[in-house]
C-alpha atoms as a PDB file:
ATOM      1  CA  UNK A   1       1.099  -7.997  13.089  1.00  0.00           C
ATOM      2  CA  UNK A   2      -2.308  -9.027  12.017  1.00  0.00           C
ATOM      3  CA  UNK A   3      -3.722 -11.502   9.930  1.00  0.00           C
ATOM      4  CA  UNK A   4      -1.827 -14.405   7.806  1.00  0.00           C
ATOM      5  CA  UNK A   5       1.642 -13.899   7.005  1.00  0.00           C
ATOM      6  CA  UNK A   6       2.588 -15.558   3.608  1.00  0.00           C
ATOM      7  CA  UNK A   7       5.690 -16.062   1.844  1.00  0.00           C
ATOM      8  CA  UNK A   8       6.917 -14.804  -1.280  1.00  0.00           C
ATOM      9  CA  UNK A   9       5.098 -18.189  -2.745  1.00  0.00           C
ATOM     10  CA  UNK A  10       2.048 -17.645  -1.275  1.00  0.00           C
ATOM     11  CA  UNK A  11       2.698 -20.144   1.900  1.00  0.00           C
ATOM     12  CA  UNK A  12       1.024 -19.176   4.874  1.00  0.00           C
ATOM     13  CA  UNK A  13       3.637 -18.550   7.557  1.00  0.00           C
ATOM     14  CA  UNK A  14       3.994 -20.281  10.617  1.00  0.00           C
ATOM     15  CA  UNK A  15       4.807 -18.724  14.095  1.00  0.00           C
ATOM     16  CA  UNK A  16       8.237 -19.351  14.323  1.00  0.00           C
ATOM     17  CA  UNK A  17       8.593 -17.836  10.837  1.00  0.00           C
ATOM     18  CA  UNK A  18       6.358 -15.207  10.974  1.00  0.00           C
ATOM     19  CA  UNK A  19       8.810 -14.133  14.343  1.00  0.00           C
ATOM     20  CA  UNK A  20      11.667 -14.248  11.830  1.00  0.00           C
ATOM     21  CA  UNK A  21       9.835 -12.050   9.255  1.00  0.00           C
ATOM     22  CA  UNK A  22       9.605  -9.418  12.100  1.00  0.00           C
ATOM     23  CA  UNK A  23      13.103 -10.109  12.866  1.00  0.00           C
ATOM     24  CA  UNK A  24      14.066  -9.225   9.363  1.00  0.00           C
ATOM     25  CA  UNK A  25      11.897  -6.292   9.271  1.00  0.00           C
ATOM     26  CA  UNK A  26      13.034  -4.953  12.880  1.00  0.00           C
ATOM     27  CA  UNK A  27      17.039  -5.268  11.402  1.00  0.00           C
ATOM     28  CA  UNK A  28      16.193  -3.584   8.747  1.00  0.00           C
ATOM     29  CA  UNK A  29      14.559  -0.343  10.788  1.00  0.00           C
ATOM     30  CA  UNK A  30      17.445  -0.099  12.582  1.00  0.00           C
ATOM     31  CA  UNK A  31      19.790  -0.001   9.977  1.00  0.00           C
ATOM     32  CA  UNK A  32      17.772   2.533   7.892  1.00  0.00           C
ATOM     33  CA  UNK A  33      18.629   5.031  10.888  1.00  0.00           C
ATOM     34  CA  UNK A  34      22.140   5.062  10.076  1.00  0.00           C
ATOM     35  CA  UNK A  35      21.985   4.255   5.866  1.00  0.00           C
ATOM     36  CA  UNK A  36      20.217   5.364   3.030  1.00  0.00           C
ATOM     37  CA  UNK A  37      17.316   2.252   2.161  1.00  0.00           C
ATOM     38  CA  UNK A  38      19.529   1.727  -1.368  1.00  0.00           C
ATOM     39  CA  UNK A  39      22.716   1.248   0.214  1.00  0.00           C
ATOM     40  CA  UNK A  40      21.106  -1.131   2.477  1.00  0.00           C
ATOM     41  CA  UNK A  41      21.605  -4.776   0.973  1.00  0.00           C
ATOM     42  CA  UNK A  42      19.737  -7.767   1.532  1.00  0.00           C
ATOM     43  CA  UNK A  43      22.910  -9.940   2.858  1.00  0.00           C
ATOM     44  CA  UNK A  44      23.929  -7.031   5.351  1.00  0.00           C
ATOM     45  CA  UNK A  45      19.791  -7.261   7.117  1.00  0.00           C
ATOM     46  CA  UNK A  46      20.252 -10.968   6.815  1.00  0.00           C
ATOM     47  CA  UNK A  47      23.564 -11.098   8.765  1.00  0.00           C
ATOM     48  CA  UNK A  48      22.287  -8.834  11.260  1.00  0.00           C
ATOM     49  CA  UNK A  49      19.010 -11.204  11.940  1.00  0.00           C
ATOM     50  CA  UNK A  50      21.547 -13.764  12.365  1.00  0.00           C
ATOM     51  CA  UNK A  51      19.765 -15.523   9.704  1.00  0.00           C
ATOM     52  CA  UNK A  52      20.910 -16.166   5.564  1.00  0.00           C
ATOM     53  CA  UNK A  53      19.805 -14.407   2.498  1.00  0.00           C
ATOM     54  CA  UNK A  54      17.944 -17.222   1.012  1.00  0.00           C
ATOM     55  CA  UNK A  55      15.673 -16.855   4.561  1.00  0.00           C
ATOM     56  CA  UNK A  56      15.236 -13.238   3.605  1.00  0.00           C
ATOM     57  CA  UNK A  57      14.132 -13.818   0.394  1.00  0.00           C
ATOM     58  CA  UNK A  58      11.667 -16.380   1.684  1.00  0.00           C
ATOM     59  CA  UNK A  59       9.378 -13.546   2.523  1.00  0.00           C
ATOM     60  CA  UNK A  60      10.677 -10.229   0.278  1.00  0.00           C
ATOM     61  CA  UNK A  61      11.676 -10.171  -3.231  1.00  0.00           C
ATOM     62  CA  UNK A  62      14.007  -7.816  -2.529  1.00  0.00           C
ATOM     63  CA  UNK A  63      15.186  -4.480  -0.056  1.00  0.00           C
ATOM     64  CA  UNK A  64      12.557  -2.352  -1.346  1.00  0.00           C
ATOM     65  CA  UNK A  65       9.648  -4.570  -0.738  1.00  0.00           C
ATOM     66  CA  UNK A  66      10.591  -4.988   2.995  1.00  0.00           C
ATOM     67  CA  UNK A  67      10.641  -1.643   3.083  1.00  0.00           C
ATOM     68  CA  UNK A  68       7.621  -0.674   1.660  1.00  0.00           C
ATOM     69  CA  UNK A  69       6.055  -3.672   4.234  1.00  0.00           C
ATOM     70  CA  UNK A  70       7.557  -1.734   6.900  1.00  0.00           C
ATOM     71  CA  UNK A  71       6.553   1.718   5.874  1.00  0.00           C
ATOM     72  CA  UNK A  72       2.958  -0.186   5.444  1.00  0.00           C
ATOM     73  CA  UNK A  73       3.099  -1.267   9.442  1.00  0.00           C
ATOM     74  CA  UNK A  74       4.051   2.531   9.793  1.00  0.00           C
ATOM     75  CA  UNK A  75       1.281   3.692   8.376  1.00  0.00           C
ATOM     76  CA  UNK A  76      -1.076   1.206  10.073  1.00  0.00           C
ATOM     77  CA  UNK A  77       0.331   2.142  13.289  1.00  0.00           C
ATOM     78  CA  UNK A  78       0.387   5.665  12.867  1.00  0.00           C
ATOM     79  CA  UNK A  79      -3.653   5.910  11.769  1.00  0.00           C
ATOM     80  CA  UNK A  80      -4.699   4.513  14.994  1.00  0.00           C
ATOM     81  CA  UNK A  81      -2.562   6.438  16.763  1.00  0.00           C
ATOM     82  CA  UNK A  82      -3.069   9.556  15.337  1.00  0.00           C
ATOM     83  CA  UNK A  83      -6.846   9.516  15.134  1.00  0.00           C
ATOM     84  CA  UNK A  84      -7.524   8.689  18.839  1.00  0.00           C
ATOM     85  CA  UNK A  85      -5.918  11.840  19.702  1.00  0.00           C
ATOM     86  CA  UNK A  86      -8.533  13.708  18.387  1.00  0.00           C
ATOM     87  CA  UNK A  87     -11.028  10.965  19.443  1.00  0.00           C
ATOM     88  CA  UNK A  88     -14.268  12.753  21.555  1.00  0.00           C
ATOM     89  CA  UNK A  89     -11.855  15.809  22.519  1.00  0.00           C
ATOM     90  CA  UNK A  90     -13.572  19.135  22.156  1.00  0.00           C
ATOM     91  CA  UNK A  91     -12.300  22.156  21.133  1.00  0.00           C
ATOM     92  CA  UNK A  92     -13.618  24.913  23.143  1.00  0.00           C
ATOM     93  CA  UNK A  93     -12.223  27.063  25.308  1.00  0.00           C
ATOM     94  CA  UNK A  94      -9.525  25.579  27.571  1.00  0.00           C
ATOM     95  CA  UNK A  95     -10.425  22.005  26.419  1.00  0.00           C
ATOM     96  CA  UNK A  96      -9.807  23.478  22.678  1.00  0.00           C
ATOM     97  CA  UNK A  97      -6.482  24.431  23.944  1.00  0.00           C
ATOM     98  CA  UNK A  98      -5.282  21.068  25.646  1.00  0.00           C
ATOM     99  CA  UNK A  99      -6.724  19.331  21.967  1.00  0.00           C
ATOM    100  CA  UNK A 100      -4.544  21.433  19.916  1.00  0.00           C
ATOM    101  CA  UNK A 101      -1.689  20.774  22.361  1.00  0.00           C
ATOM    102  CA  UNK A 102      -2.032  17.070  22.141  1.00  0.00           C
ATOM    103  CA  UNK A 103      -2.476  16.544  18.567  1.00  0.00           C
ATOM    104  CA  UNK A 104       0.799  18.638  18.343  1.00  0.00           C
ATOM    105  CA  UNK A 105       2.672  16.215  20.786  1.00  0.00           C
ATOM    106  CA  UNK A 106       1.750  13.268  19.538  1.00  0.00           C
ATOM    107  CA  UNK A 107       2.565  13.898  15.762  1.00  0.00           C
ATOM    108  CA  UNK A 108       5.990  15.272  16.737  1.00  0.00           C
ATOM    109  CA  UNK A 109       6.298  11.612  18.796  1.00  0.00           C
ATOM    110  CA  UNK A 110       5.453   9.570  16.307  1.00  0.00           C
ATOM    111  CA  UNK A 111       7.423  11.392  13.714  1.00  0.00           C
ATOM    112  CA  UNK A 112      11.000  10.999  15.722  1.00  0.00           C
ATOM    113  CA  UNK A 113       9.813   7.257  17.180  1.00  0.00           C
ATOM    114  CA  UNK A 114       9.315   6.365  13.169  1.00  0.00           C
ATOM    115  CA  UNK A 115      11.845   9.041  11.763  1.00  0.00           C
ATOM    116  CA  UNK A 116      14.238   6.562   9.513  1.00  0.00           C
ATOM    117  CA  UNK A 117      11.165   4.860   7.827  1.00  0.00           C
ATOM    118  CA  UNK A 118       9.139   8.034   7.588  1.00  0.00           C
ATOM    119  CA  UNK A 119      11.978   9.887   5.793  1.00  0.00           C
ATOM    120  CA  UNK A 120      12.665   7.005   3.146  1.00  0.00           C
ATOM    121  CA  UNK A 121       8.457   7.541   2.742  1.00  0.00           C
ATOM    122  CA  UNK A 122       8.519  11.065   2.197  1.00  0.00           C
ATOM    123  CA  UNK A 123      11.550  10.697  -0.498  1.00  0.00           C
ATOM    124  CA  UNK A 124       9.625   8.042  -2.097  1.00  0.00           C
ATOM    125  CA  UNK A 125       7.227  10.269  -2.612  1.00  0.00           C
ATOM    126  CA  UNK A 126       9.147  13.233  -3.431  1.00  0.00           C
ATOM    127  CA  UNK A 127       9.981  11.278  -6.693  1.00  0.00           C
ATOM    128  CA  UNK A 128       6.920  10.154  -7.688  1.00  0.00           C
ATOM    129  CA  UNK A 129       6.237   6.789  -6.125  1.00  0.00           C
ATOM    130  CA  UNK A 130       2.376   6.129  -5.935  1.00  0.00           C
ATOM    131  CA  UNK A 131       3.151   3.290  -3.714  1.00  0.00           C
ATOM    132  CA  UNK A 132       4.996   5.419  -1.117  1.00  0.00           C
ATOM    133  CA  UNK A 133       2.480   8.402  -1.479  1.00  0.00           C
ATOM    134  CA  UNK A 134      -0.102   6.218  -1.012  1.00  0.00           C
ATOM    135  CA  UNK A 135       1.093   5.327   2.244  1.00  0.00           C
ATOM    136  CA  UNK A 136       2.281   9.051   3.250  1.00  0.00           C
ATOM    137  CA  UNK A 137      -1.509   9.854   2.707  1.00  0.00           C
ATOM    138  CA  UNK A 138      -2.393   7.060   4.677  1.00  0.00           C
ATOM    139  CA  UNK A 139      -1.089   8.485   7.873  1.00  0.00           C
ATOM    140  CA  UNK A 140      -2.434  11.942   7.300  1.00  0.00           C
ATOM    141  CA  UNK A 141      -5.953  11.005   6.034  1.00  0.00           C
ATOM    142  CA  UNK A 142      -7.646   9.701   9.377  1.00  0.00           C
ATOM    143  CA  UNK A 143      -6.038  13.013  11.031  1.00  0.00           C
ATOM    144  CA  UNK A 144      -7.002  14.919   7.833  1.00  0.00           C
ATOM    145  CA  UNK A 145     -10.669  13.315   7.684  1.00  0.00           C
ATOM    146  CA  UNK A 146     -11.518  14.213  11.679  1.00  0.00           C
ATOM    147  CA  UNK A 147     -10.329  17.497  11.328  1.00  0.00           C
ATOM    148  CA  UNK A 148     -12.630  18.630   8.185  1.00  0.00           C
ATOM    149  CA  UNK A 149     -15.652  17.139  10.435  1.00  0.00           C
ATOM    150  CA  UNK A 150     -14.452  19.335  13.718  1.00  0.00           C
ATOM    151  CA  UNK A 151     -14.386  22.482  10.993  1.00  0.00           C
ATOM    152  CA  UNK A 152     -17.455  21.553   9.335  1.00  0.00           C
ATOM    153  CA  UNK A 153     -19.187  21.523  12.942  1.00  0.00           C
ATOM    154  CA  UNK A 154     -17.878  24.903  13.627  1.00  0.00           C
ATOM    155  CA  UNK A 155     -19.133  26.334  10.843  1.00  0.00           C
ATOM    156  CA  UNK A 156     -22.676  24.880  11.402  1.00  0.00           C
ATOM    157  CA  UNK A 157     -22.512  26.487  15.058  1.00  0.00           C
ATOM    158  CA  UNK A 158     -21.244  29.679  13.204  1.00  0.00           C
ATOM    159  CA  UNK A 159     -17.921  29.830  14.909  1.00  0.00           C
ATOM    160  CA  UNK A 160     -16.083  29.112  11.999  1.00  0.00           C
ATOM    161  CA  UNK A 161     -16.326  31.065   8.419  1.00  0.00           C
ATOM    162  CA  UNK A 162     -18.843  29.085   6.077  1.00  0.00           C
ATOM    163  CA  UNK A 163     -17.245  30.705   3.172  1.00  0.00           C
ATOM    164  CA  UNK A 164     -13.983  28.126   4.061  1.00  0.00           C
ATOM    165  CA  UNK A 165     -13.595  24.814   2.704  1.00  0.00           C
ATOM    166  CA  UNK A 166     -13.390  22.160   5.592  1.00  0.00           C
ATOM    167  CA  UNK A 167     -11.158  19.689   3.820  1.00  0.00           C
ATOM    168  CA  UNK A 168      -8.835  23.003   2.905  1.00  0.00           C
ATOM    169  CA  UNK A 169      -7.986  23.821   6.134  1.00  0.00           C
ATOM    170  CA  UNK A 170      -8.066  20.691   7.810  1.00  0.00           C
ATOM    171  CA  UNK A 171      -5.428  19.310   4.783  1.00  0.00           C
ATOM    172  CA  UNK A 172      -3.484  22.404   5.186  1.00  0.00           C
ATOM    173  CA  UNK A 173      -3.276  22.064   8.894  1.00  0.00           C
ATOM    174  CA  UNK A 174      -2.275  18.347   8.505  1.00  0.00           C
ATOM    175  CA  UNK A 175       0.715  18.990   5.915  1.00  0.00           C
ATOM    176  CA  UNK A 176       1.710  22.137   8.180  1.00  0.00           C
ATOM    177  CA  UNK A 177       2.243  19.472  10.904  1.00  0.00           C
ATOM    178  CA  UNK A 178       3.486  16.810   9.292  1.00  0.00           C
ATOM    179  CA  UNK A 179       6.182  19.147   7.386  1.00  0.00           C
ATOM    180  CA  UNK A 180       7.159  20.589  11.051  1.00  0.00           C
ATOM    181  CA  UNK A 181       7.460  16.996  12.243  1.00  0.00           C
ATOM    182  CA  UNK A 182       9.571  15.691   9.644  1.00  0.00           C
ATOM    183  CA  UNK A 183      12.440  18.553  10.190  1.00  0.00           C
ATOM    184  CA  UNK A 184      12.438  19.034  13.969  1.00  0.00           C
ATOM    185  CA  UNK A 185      16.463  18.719  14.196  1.00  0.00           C
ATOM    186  CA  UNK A 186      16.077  21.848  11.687  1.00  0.00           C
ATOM    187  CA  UNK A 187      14.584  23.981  13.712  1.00  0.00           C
ATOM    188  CA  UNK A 188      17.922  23.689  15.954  1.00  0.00           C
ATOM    189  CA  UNK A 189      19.695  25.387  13.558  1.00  0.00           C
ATOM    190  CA  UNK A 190      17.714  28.220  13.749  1.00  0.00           C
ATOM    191  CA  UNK A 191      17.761  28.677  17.623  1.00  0.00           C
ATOM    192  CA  UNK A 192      13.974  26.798  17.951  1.00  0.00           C
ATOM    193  CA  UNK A 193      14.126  24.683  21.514  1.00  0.00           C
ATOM    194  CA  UNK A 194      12.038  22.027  20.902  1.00  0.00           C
ATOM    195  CA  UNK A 195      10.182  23.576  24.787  1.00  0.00           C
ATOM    196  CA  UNK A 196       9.313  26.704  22.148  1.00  0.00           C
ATOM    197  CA  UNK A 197       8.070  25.023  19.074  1.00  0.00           C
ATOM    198  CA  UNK A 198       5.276  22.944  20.534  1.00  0.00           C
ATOM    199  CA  UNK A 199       2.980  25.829  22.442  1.00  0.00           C
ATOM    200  CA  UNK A 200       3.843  27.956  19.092  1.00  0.00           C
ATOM    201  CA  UNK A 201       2.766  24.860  16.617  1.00  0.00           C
ATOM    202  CA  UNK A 202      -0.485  24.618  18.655  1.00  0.00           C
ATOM    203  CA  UNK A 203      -1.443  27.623  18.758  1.00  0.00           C
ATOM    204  CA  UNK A 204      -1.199  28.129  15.313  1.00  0.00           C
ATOM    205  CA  UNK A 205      -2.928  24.524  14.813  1.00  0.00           C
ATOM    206  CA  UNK A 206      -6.097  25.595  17.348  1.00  0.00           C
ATOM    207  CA  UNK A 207      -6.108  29.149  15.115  1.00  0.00           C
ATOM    208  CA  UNK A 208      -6.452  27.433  11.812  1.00  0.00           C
ATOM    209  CA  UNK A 209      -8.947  25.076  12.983  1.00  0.00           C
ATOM    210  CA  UNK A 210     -11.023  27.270  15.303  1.00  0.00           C
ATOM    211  CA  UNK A 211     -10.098  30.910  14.103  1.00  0.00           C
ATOM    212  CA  UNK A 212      -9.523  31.991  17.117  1.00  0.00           C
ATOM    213  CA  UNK A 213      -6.445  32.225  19.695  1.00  0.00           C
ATOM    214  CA  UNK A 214      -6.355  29.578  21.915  1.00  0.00           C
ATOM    215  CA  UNK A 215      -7.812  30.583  25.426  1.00  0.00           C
ATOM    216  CA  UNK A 216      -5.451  30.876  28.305  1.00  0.00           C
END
């Protein structure tokens, strides 16, 4: 956490309760693993901070607002953790290879370390929630943004067609990934081992970035 912390009144937080705000948020991550965010009720995250509702309401205005505040640390914390795994790695040859490999690990990490919050973002914005789609894209855009600049170099050293739109194939590689990521106990029921889906997700990532197979 960065920055001043204020309360629903606009007072700026101290340290002791800027600890309980985290507390508060923290409960209430936990408790979206096992609970849909509606059922979820500000006495029950209270109670499990081992503080009162009146202290919870100190800082939200209701569920929904920590949980957007949460979903907004998400989305923080996924951008700068997404982005340096593309950060000065080349993809060429073997290097290309190992690039593709880790961008496919690390989503699929950060999607099951973040999984409750992630899926009450993507149903947010499944109905139409700017606020929730506005973080979704938040996540995906630094990913999305480095990607189009790694085509955009191919195609000036002709490795790549010119005739393709950069931000098309970087966004579709992005929302391939991110749709994989968000239903990897899925792929279970199909027979996928999760030891089978990452070499097949990156080579298909390194093919629609570089157009080529990855190298061996």
């Amino acid at each position: 956490m960065t920055g001043q912390v204020r309360t629903v009144d606009g007072r700026v937080a101290g340290r002791r309760g800027q600890a309980t705000r985290q507390k508060l948020l923290d409960c209430l991550g936990e408790m979206l693993k096992s609970s849909p965010y509606r059922d979820v009720k500000v006495i029950d995250v209270a109670r499990k901070a081992g503080t009162s509702p009146a202290t919870f309401y100190q800082y939200f205005p209701d569920v929904e607002g920590a949980v957007l505040e949460l979903a907004e640390e998400t989305a923080r914390d996924g951008s700068g953790t997404l982005t340096a795994l593309l950060a000065g790695e080349s993809w060429a040859g073997r290097a290309g290879r190992r690039t593709a490999e880790q961008l496919v690990d690390g989503f699929l990490t950060f999607w099951r370390r973040n999984d409750a919050i992630l899926r009450v973002v993507d149903l947010g914005a499944a109905e139409g929630d700017k606020r929730f789609t506005k973080i979704r894209m938040k996540i995906l855009n630094a990913v999305a943004g480095s990607l189009t600049e790694t085509v955009k170099d191919l195609q000036d050293k002709g490795r790549v067609d010119k005739d393709l739109s950069a931000p098309a194939v970087a966004g579709s590689v992005v929302m391939m990934l991110a749709a994989v990521a968000s239903h990897q106990k899925g792929f279970s029921g199909w027979g996928v081992k999760q030891a089978d889906l990452k070499p097949t997700l990156a080579s298909l990532v390194h093919l629609g970035i570089t157009g080529r197979k990855p190298a061996k």
